[in-house]
PDB file of N, CA and C in Angstrom:
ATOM      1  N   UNK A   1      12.165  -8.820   5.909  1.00  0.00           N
ATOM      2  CA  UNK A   1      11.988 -10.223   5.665  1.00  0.00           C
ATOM      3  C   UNK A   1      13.324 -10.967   5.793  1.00  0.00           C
ATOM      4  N   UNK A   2      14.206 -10.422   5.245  1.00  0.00           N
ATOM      5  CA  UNK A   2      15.771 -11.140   5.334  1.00  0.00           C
ATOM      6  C   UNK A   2      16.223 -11.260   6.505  1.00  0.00           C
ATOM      7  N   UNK A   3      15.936  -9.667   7.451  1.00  0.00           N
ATOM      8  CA  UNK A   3      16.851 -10.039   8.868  1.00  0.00           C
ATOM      9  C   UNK A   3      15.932 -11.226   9.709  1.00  0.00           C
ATOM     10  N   UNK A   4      14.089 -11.478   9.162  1.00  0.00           N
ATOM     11  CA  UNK A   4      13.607 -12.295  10.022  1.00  0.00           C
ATOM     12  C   UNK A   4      14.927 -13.750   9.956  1.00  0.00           C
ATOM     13  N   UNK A   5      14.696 -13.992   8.248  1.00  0.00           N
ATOM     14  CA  UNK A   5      15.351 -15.174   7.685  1.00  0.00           C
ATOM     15  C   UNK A   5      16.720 -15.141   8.881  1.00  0.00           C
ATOM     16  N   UNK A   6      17.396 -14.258   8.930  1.00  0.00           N
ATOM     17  CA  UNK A   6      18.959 -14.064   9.664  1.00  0.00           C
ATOM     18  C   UNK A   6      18.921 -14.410  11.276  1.00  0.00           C
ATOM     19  N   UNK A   7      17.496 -14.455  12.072  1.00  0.00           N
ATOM     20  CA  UNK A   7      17.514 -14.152  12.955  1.00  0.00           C
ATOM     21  C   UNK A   7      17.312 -15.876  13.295  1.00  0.00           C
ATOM     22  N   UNK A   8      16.562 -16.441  12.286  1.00  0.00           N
ATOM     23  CA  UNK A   8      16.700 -17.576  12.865  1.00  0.00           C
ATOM     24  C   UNK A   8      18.394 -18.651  12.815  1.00  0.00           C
ATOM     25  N   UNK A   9      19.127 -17.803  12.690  1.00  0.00           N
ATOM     26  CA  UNK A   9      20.520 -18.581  12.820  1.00  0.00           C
ATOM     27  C   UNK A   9      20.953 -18.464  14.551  1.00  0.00           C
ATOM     28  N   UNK A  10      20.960 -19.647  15.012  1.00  0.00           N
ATOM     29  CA  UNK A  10      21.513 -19.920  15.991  1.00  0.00           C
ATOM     30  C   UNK A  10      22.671 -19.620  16.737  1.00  0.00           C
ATOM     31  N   UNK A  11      23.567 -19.806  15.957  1.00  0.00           N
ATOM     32  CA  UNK A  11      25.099 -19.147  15.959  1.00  0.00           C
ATOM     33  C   UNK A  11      25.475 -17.462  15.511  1.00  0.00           C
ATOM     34  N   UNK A  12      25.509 -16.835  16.914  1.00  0.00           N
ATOM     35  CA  UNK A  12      25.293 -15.713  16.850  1.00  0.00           C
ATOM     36  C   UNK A  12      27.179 -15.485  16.453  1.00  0.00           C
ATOM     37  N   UNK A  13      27.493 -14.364  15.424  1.00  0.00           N
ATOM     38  CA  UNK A  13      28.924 -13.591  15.860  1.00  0.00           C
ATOM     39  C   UNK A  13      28.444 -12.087  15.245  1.00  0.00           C
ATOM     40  N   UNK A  14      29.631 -11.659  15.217  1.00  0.00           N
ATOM     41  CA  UNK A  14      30.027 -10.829  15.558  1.00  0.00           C
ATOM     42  C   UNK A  14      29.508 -10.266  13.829  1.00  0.00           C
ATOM     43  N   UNK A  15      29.478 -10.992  12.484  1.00  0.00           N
ATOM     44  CA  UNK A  15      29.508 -10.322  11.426  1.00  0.00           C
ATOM     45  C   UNK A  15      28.297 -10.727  11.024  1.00  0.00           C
ATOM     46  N   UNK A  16      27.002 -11.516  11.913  1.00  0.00           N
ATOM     47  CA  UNK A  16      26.247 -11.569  11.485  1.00  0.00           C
ATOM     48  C   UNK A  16      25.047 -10.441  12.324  1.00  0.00           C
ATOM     49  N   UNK A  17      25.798  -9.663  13.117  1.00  0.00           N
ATOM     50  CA  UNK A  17      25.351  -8.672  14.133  1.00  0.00           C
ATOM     51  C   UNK A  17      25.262  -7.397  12.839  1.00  0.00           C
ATOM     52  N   UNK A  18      26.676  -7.076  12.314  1.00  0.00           N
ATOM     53  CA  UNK A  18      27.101  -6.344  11.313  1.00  0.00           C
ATOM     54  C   UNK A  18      25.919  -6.280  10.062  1.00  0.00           C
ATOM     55  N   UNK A  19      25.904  -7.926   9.827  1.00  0.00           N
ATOM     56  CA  UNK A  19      24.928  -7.865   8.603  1.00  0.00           C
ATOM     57  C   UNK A  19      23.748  -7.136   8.422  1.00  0.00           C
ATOM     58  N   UNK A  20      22.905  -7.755   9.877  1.00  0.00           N
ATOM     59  CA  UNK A  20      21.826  -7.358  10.221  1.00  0.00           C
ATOM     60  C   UNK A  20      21.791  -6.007  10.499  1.00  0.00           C
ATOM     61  N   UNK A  21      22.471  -5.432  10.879  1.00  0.00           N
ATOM     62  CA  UNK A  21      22.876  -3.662  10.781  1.00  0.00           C
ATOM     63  C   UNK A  21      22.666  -2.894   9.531  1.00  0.00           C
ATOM     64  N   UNK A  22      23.215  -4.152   8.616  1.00  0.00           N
ATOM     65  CA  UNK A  22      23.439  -3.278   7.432  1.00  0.00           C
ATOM     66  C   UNK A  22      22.343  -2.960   6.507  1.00  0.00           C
ATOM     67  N   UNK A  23      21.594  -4.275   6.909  1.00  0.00           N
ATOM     68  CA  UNK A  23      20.321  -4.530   6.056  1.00  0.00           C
ATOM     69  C   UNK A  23      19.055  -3.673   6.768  1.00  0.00           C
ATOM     70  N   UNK A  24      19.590  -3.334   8.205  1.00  0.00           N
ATOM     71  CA  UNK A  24      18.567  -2.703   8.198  1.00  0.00           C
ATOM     72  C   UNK A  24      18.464  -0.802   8.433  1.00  0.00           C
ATOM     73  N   UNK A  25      20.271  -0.253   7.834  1.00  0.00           N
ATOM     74  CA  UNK A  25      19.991   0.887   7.363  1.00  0.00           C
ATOM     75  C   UNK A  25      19.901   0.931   5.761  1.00  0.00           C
ATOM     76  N   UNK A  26      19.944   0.019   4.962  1.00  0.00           N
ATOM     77  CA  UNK A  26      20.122  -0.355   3.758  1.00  0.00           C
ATOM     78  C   UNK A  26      18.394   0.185   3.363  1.00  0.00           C
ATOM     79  N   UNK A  27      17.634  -0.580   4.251  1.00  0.00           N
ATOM     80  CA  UNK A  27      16.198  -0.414   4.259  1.00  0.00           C
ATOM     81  C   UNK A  27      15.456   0.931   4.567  1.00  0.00           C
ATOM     82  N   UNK A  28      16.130   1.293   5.450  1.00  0.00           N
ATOM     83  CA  UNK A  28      16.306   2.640   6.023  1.00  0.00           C
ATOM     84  C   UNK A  28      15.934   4.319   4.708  1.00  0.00           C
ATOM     85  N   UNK A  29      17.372   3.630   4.532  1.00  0.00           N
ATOM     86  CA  UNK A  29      18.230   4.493   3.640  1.00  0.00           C
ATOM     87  C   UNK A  29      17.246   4.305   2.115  1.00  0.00           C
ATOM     88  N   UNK A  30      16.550   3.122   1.791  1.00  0.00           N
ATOM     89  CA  UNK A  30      16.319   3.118   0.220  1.00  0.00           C
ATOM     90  C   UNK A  30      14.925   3.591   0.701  1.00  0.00           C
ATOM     91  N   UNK A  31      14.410   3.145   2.256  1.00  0.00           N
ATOM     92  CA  UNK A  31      12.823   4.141   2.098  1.00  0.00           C
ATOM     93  C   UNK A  31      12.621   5.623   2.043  1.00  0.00           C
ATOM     94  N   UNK A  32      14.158   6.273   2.602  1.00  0.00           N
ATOM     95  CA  UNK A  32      14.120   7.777   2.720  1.00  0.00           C
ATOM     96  C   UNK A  32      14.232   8.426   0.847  1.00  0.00           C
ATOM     97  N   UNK A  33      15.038   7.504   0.029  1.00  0.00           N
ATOM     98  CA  UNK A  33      15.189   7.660  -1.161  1.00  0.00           C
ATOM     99  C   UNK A  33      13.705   7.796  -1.531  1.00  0.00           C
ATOM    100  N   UNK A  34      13.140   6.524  -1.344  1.00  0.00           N
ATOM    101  CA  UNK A  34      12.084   6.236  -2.178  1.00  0.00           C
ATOM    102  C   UNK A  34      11.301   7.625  -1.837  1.00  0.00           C
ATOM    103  N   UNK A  35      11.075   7.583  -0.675  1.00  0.00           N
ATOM    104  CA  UNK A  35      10.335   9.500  -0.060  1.00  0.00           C
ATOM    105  C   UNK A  35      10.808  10.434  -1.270  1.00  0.00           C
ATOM    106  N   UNK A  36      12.055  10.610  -1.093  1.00  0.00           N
ATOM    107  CA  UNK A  36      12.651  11.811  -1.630  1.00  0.00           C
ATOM    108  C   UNK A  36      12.219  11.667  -3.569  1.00  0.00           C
ATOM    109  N   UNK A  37      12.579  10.822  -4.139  1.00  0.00           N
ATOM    110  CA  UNK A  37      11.315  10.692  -5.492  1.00  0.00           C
ATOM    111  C   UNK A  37      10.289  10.770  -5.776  1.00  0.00           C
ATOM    112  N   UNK A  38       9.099  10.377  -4.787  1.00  0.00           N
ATOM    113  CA  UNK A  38       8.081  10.868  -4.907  1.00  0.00           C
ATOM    114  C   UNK A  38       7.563  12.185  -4.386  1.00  0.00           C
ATOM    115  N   UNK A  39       8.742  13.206  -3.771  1.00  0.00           N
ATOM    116  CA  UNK A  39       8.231  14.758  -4.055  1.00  0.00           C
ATOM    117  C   UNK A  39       8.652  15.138  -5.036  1.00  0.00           C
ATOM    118  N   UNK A  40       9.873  14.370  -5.348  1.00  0.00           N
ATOM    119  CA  UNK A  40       9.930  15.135  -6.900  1.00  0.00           C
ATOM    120  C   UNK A  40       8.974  14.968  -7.912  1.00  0.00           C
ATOM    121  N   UNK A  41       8.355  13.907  -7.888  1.00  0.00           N
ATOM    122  CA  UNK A  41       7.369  13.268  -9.096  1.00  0.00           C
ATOM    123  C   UNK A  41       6.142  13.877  -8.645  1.00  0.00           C
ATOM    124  N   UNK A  42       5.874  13.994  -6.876  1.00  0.00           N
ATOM    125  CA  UNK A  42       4.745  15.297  -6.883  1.00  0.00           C
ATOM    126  C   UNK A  42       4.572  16.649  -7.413  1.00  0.00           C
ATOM    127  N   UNK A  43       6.381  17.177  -7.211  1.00  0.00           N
ATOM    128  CA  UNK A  43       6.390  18.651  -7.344  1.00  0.00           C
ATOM    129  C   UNK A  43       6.270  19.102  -8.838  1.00  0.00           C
ATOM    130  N   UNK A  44       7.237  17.728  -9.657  1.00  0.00           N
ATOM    131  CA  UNK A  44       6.804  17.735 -11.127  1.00  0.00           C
ATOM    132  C   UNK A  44       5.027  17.418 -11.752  1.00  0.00           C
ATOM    133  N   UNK A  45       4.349  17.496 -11.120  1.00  0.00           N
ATOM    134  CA  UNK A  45       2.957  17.203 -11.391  1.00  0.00           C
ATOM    135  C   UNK A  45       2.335  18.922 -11.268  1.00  0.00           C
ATOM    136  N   UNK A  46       3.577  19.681 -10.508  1.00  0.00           N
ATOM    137  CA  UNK A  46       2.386  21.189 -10.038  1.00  0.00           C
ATOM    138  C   UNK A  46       2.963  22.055 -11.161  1.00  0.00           C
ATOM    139  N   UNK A  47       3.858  21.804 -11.794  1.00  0.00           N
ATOM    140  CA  UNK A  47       3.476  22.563 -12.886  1.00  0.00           C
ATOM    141  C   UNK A  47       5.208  22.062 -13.813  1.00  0.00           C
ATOM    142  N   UNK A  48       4.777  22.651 -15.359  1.00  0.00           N
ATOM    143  CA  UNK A  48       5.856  22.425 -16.149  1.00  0.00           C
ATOM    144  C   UNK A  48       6.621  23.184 -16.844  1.00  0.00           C
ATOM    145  N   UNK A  49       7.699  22.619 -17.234  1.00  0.00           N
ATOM    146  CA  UNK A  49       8.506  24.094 -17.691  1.00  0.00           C
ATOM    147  C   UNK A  49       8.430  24.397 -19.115  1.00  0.00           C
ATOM    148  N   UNK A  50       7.697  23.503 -20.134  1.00  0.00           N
ATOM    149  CA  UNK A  50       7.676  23.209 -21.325  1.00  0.00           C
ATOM    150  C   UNK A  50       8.407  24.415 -22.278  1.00  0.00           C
ATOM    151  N   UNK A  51       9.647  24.119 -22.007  1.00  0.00           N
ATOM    152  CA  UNK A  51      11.130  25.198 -22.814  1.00  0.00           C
ATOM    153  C   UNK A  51      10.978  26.253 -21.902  1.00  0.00           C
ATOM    154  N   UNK A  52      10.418  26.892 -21.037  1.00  0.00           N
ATOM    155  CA  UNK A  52      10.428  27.669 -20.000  1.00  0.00           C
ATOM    156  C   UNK A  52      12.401  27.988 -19.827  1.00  0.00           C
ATOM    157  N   UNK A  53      13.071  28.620 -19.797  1.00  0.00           N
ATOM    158  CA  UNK A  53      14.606  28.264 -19.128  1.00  0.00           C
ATOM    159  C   UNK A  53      14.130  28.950 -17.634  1.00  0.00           C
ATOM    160  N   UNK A  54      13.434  29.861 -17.459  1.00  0.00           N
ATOM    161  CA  UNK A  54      13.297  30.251 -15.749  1.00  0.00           C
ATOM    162  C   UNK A  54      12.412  29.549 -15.346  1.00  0.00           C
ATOM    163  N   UNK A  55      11.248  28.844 -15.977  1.00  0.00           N
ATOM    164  CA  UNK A  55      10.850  27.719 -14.802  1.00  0.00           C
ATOM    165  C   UNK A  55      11.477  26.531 -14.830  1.00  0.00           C
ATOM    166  N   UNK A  56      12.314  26.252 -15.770  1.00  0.00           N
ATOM    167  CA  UNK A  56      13.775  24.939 -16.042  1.00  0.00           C
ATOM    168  C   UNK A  56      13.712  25.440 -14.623  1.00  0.00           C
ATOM    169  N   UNK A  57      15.156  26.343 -14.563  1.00  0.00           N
ATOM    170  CA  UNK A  57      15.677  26.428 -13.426  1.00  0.00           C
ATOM    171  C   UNK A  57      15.350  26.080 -12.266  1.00  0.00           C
ATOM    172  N   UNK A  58      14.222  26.898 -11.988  1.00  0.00           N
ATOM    173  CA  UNK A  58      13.464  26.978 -10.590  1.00  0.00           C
ATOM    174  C   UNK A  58      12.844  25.605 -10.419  1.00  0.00           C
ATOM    175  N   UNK A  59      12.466  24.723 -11.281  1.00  0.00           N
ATOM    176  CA  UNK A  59      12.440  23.500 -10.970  1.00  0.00           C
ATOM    177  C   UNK A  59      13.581  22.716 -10.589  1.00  0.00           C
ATOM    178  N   UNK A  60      14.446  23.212 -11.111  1.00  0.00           N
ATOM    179  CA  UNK A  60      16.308  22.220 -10.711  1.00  0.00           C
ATOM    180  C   UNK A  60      16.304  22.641  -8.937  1.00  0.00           C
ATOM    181  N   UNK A  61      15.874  23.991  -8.907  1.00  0.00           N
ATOM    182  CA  UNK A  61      16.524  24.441  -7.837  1.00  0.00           C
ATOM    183  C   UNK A  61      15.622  23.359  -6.522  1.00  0.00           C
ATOM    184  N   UNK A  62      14.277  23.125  -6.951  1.00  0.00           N
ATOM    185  CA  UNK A  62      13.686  22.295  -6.254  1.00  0.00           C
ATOM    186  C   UNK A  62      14.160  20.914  -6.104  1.00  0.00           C
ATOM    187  N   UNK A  63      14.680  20.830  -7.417  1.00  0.00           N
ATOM    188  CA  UNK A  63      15.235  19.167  -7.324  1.00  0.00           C
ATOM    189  C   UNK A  63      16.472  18.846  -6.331  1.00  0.00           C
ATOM    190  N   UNK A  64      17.142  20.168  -6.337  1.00  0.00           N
ATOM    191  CA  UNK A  64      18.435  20.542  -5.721  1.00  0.00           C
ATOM    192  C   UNK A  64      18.287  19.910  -4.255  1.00  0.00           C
ATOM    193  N   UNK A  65      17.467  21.136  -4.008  1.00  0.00           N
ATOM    194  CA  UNK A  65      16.816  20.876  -2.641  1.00  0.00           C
ATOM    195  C   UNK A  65      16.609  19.947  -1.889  1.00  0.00           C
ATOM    196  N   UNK A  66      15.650  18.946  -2.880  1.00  0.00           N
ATOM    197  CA  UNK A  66      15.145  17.981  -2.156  1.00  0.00           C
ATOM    198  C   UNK A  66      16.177  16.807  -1.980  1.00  0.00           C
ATOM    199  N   UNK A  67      17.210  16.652  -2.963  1.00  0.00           N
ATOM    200  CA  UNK A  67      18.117  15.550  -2.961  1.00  0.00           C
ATOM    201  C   UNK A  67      19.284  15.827  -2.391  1.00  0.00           C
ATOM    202  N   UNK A  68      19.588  17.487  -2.171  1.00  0.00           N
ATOM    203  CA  UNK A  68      20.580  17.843  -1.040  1.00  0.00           C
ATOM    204  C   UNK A  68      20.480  17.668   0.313  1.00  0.00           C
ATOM    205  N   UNK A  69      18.808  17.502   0.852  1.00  0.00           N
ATOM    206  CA  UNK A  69      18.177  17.473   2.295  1.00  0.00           C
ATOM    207  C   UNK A  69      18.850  15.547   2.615  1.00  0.00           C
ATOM    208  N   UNK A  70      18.443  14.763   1.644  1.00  0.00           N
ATOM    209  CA  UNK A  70      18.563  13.420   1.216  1.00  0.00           C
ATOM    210  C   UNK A  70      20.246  13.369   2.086  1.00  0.00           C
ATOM    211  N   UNK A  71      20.948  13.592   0.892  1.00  0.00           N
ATOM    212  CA  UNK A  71      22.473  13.479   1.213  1.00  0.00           C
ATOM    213  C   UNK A  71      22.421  13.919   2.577  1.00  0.00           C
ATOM    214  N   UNK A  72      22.059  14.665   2.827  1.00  0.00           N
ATOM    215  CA  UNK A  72      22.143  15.702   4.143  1.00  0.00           C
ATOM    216  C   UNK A  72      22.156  15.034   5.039  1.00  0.00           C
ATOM    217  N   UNK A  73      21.007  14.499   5.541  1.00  0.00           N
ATOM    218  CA  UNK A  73      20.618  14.021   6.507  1.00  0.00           C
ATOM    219  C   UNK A  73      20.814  12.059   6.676  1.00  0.00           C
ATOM    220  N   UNK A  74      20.951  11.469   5.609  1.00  0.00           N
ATOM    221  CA  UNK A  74      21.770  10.152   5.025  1.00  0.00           C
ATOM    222  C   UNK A  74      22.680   9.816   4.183  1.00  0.00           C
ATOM    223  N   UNK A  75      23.459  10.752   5.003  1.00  0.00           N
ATOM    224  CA  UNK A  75      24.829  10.690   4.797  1.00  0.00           C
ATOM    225  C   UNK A  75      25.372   9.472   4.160  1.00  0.00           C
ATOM    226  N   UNK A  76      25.309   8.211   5.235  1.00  0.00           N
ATOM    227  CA  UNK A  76      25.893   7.506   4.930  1.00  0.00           C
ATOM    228  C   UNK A  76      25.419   6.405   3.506  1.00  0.00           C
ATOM    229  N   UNK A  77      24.298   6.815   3.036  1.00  0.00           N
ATOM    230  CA  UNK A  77      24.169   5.984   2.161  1.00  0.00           C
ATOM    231  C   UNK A  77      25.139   6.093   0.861  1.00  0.00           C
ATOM    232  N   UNK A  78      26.056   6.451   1.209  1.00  0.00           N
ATOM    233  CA  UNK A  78      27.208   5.900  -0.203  1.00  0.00           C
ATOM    234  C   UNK A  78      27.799   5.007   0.020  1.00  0.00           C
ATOM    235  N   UNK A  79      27.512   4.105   1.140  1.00  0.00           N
ATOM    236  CA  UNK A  79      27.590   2.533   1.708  1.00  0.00           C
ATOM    237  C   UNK A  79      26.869   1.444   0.592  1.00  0.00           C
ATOM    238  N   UNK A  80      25.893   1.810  -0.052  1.00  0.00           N
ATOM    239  CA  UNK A  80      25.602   1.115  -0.280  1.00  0.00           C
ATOM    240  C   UNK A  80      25.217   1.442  -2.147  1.00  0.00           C
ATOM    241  N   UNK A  81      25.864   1.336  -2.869  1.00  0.00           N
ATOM    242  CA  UNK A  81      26.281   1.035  -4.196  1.00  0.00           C
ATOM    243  C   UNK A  81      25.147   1.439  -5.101  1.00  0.00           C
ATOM    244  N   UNK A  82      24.228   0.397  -4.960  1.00  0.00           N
ATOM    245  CA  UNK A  82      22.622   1.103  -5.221  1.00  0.00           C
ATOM    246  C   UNK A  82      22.474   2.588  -5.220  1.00  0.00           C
ATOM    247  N   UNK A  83      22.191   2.368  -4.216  1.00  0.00           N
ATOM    248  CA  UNK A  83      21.656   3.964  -3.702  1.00  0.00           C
ATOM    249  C   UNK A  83      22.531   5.008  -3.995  1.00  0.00           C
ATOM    250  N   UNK A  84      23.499   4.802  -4.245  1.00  0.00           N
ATOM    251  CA  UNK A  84      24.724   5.490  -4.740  1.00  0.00           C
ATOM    252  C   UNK A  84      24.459   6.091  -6.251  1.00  0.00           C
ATOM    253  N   UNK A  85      23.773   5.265  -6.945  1.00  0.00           N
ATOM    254  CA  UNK A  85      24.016   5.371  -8.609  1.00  0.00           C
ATOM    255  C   UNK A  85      22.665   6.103  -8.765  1.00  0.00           C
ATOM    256  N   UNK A  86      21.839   5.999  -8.298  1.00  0.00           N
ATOM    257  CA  UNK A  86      19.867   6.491  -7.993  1.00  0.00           C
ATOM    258  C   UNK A  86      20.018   7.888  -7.957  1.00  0.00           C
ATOM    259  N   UNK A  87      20.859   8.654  -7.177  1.00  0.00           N
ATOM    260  CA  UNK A  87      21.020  10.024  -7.084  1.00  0.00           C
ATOM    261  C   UNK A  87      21.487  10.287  -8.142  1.00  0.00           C
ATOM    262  N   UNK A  88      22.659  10.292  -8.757  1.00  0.00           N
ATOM    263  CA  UNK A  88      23.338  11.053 -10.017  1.00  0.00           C
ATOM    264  C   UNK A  88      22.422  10.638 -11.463  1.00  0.00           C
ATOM    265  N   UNK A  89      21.794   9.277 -10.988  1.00  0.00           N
ATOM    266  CA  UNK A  89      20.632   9.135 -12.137  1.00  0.00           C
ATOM    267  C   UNK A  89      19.690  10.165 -12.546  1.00  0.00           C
ATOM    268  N   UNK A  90      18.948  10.826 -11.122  1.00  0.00           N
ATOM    269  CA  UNK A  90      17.923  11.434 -10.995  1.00  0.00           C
ATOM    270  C   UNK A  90      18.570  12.983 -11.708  1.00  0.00           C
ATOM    271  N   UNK A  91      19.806  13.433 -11.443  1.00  0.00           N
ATOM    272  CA  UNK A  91      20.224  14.302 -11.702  1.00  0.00           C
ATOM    273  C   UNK A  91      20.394  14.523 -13.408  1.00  0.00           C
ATOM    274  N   UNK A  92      21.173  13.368 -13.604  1.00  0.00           N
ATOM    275  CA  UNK A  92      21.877  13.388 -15.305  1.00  0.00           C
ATOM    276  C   UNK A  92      20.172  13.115 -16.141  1.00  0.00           C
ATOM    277  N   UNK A  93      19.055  13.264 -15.463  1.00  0.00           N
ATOM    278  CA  UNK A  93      17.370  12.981 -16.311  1.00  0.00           C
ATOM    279  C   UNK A  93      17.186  14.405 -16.419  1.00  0.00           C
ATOM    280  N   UNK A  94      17.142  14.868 -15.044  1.00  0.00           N
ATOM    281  CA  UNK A  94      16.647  16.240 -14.670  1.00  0.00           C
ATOM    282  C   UNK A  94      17.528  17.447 -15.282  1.00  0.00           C
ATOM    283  N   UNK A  95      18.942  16.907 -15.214  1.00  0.00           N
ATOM    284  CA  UNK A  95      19.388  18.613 -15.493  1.00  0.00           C
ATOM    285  C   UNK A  95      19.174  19.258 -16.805  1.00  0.00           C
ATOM    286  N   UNK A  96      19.042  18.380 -18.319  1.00  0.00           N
ATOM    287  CA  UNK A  96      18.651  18.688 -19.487  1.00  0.00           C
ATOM    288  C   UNK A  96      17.262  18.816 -19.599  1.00  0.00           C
ATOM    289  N   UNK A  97      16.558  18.800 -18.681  1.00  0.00           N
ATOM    290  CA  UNK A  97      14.948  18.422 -18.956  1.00  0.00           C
ATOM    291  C   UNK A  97      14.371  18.507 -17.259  1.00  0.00           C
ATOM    292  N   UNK A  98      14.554  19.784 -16.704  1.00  0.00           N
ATOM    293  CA  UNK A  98      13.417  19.275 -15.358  1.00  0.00           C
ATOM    294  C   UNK A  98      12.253  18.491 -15.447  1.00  0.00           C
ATOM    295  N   UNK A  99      11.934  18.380 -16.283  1.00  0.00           N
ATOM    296  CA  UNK A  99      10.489  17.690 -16.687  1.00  0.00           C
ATOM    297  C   UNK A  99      10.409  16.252 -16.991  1.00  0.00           C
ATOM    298  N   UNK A 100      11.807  15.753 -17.060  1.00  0.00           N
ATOM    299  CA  UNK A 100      11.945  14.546 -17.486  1.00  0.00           C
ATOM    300  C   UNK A 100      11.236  13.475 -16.434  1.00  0.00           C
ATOM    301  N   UNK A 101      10.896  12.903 -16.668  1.00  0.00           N
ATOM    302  CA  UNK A 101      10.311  11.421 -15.568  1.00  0.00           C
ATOM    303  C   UNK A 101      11.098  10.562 -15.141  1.00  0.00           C
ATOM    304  N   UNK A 102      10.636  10.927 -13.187  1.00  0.00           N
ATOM    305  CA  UNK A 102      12.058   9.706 -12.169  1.00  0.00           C
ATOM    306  C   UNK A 102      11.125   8.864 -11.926  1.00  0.00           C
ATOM    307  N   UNK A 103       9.728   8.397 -12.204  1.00  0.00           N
ATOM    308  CA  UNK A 103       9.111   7.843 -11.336  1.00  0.00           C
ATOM    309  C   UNK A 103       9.438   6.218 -11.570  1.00  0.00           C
ATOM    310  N   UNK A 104      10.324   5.977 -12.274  1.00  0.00           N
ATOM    311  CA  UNK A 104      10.279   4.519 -12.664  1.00  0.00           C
ATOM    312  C   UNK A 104      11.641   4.129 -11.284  1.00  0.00           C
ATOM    313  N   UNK A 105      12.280   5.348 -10.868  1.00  0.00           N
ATOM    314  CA  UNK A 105      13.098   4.584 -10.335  1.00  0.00           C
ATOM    315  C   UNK A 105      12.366   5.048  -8.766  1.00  0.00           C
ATOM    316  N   UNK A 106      11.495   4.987  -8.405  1.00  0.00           N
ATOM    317  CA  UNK A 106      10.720   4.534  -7.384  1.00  0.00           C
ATOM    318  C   UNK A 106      10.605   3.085  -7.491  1.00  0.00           C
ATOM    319  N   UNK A 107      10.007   2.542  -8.239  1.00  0.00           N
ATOM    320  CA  UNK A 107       9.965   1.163  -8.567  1.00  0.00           C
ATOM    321  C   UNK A 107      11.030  -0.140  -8.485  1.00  0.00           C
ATOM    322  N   UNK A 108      12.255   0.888  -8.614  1.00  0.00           N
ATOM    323  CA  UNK A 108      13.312   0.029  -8.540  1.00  0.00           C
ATOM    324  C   UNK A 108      14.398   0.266  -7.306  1.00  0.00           C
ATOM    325  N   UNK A 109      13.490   0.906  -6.747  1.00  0.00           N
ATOM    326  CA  UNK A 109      14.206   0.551  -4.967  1.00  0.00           C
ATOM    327  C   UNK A 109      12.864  -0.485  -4.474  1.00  0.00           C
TER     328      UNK A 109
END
């Protein structure tokens, strides 16, 4: 919706080329997030660790996984500040509690 808003500016340069770049790996980048939370909030639905410490684990190791593939492959989203703070969130919920609930920060991308 924003880059439509951007596109109707007449006066093209050089940092409004940039902008529009940015906004639209920004978009990119917070839909691959948003993906990557809702397998966790799936995978946390298939089963629980309730004081479990070996299914703790083996759930971290899933969480691991899925938010290491994330970094992995969108790299660059430590561009953008947001998305920056969403990961170590998901982590500092999960590592005392695999079981703990991310689904709110689906909502807030």
């Amino acid at each position: 919706m924003l880059t439509k808003q951007l596109d109707q500016i007449t006066r093209q340069s050089e940092f409004l080329s940039a902008l529009k770049l940015d906004i639209e790996n920004y978009t990119y980048f917070s839909n691959a997030l948003r993906e990557s939370i809702s397998k966790l909030v799936e995978k946390d639905h298939l089963t629980s660790a309730a004081g479990d410490s070996n299914i703790q684990r083996l759930k971290f190791d899933v969480i691991v996984t899925i938010l290491a593939d994330y970094m992995y492959f969108y790299y660059d989203y430590y561009k953008y500040l947001y998305l920056l703070n969403v990961v170590p969130e998901i982590f500092s919920r999960k590592r005392p509690n695999a079981d703990a609930d991310t689904a709110d920060l689906v909502e807030k991308l």
